[in-house]
N, C-alpha and C. Protein backbone atom coordinates (compact mmCIF):
# COMPACT_ATOMS: atom_id res chain seq x y z
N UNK A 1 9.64 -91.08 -114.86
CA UNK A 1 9.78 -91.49 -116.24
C UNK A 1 9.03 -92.80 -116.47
N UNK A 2 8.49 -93.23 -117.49
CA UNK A 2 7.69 -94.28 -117.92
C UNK A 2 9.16 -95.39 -117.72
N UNK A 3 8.50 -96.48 -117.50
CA UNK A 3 9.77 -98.12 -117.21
C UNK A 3 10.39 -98.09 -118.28
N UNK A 4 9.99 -97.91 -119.64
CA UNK A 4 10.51 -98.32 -120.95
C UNK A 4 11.98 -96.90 -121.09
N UNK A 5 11.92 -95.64 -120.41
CA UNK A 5 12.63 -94.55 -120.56
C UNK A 5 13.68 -93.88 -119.88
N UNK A 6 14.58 -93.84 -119.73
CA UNK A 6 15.59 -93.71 -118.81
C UNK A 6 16.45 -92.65 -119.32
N UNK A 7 17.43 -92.14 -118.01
CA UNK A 7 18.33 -90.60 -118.18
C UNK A 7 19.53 -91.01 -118.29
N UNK A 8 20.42 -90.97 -119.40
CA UNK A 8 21.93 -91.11 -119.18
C UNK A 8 22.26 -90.24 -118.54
N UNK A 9 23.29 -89.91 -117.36
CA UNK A 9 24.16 -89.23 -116.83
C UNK A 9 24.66 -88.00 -117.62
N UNK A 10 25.92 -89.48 -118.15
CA UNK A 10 27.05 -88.98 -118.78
C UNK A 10 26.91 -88.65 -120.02
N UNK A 11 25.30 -88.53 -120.98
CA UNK A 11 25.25 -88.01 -122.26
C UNK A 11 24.34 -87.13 -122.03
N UNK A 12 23.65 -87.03 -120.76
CA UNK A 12 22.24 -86.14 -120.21
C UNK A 12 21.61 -86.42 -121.82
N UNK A 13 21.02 -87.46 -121.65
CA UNK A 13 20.24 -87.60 -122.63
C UNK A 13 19.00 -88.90 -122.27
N UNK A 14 18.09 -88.60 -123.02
CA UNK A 14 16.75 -89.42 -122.38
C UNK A 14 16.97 -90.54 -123.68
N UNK A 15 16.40 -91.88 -123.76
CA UNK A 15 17.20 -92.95 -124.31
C UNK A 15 15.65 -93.69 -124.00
N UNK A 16 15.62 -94.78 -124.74
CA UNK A 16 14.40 -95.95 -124.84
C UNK A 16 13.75 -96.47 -126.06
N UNK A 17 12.94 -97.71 -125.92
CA UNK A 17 12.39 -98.12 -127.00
C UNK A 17 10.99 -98.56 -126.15
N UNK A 18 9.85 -97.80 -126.85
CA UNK A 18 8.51 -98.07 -126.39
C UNK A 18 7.97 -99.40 -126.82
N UNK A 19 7.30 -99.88 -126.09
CA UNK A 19 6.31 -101.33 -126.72
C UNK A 19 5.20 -100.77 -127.67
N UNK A 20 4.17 -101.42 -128.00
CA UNK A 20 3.11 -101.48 -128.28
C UNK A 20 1.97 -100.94 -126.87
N UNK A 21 1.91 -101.73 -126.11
CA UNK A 21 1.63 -101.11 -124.70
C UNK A 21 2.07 -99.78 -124.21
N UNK A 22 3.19 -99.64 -124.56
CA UNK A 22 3.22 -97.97 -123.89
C UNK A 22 3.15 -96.86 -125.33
N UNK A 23 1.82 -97.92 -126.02
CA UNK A 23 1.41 -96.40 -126.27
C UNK A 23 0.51 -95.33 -125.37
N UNK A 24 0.44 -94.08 -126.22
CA UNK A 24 -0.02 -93.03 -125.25
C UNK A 24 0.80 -91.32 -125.07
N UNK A 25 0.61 -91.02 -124.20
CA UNK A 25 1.29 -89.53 -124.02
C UNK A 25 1.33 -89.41 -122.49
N UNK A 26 2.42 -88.91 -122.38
CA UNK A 26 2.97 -89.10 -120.79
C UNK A 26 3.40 -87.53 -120.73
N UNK A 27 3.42 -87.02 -119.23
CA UNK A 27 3.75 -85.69 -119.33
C UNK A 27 5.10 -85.92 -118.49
N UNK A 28 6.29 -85.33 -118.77
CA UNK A 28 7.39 -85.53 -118.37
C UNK A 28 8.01 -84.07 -117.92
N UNK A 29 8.67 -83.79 -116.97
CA UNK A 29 9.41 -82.59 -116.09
C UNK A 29 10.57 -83.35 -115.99
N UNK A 30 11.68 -81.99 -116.69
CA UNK A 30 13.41 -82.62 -116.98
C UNK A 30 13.60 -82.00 -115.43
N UNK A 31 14.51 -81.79 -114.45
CA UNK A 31 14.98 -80.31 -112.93
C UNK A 31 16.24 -80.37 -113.58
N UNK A 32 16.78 -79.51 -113.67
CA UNK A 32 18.76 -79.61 -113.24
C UNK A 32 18.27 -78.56 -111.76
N UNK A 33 19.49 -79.35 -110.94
CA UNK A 33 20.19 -78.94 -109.82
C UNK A 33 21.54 -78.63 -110.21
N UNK A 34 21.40 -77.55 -109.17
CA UNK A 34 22.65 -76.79 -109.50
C UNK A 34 23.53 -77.10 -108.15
N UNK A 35 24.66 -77.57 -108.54
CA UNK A 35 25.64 -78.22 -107.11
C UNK A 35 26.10 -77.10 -106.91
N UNK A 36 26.89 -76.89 -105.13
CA UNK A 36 27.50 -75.69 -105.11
C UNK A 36 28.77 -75.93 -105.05
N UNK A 37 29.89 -74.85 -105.22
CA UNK A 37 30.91 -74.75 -105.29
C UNK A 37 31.14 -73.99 -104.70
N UNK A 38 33.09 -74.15 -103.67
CA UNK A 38 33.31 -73.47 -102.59
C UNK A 38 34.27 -72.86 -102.99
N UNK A 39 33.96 -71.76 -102.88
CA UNK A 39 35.55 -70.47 -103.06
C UNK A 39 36.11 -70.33 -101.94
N UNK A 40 37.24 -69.34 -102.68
CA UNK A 40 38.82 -69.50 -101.34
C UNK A 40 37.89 -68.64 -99.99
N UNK A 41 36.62 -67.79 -100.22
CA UNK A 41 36.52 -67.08 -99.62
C UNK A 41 35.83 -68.10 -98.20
N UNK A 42 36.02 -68.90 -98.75
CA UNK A 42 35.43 -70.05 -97.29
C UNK A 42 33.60 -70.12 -97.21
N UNK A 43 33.31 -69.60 -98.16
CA UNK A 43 31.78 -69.77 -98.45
C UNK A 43 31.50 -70.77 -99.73
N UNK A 44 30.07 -71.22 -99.84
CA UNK A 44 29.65 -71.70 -100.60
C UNK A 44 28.58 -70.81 -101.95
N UNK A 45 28.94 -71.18 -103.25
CA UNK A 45 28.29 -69.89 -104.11
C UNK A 45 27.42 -71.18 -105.40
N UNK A 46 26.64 -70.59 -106.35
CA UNK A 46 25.94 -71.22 -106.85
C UNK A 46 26.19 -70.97 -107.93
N UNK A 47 26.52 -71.34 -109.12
CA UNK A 47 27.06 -70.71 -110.50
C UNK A 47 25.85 -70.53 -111.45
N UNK A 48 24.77 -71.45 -111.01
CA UNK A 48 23.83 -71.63 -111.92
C UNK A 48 22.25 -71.54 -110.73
N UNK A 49 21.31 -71.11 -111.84
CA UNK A 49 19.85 -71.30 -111.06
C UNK A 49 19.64 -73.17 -110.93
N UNK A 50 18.55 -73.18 -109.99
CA UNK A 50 17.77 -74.47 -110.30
C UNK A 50 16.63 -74.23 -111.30
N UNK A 51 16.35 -74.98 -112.42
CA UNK A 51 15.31 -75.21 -113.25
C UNK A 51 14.99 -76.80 -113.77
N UNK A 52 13.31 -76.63 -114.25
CA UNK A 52 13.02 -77.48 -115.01
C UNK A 52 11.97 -77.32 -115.89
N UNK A 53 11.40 -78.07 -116.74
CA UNK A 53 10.76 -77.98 -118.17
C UNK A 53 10.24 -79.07 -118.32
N UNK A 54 8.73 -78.53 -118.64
CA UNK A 54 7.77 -79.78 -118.62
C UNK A 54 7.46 -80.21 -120.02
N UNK A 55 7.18 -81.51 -120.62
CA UNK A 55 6.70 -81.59 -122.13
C UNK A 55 6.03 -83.05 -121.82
N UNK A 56 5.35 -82.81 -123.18
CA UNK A 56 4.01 -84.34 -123.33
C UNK A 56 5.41 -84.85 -124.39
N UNK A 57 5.29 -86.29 -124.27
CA UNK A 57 5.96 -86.96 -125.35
C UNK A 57 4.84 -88.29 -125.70
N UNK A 58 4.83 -88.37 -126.60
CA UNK A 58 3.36 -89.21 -127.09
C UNK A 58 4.02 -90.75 -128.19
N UNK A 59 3.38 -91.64 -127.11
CA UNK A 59 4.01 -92.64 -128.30
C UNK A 59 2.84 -93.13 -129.13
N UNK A 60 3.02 -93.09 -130.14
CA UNK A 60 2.24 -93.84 -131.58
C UNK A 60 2.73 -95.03 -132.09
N UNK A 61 1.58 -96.00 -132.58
CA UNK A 61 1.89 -97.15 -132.98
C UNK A 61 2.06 -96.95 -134.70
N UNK A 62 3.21 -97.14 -135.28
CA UNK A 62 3.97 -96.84 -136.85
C UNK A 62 3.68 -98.24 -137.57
N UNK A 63 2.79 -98.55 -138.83
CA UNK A 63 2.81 -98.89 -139.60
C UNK A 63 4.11 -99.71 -140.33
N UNK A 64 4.69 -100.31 -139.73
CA UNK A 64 6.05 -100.67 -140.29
C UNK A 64 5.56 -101.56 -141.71
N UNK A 65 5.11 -102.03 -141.62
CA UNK A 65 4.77 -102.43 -143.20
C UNK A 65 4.17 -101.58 -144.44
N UNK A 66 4.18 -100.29 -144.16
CA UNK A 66 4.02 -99.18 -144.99
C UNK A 66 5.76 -98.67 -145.57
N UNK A 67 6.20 -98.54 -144.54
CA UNK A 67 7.53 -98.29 -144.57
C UNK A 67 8.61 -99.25 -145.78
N UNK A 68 8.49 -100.85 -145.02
CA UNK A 68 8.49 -101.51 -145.70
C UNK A 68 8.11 -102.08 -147.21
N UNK A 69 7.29 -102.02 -147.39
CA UNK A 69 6.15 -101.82 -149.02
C UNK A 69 7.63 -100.77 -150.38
N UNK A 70 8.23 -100.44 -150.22
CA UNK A 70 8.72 -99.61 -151.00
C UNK A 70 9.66 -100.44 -151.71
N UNK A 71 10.09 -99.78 -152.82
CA UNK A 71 11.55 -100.51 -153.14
C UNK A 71 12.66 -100.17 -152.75
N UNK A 72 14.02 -100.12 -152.55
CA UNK A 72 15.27 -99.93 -151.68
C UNK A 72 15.37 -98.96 -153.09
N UNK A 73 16.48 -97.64 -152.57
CA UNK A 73 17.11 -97.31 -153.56
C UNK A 73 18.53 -97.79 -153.39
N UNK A 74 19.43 -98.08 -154.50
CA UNK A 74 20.70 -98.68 -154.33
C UNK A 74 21.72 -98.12 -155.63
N UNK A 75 22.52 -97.70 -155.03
CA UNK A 75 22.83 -96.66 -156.05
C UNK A 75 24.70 -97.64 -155.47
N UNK A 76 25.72 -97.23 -156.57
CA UNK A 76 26.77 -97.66 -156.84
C UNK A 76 27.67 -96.66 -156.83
N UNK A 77 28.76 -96.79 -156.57
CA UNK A 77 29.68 -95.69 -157.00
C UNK A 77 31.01 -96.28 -157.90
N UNK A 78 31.35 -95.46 -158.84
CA UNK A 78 32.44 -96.23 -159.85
C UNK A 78 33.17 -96.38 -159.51
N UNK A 79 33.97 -97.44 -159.74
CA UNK A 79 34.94 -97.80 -159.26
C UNK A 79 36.40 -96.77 -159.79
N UNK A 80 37.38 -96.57 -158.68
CA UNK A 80 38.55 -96.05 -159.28
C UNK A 80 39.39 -96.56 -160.38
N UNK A 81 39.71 -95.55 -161.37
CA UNK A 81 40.73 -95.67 -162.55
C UNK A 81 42.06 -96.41 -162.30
C-alpha cells in the first residue's frame, strides 16, 4: 500500500488522505485468507476459498478554490407553532 494508505482490520476498510506528492496511480491487490476451522471430526476444513482483486486507484490534484468560488446554500426551517 502507498505510506499515506492503510487497512482497518476491524472495518476491512482502506482509509487515508493523499498529499500533493502522492499524486499519481498506484496499482493495488486486496488477498483475503481464509483461516481454517476445526470440526468435531478432528480435522481441519476451509469454509471459504483464498482470493484477491487487483485495481489502479489514481490520485488527482482538486481545484479547491473552484469548489470554494460558489455561494453556500442556506436554507431555514420554520420554526414550531
Amino acid at each position: 500500500l502507498p505510506s499515506w494508505l492503510w487497512f482497518n482490520d476491524t472495518t476491512r476498510s482502506l482509509s487515508g488522505v493523499p498529499f500533493t506528492e502522492d499524486e499519481g496511480t498506484s496499482l493495488l491487490t486486496i488477498k483475503a485468507h481464509c483461516k481454517q476451522k476445526f470440526d468435531p471430526t478432528n480435522s481441519y476444513t476451509s469454509e471459504c476459498r483464498d482470493s484477491s482483486h487487483s485495481f489502479q486507484l489514481e490520485v488527482v490534484r482538486y481545484l479547491w478554490s473552484k469548489m470554494l468560488s460558489y455561494d453556500p446554500v442556506v436554507e431555514s426551517l420554520p420554526e414550531s407553532a
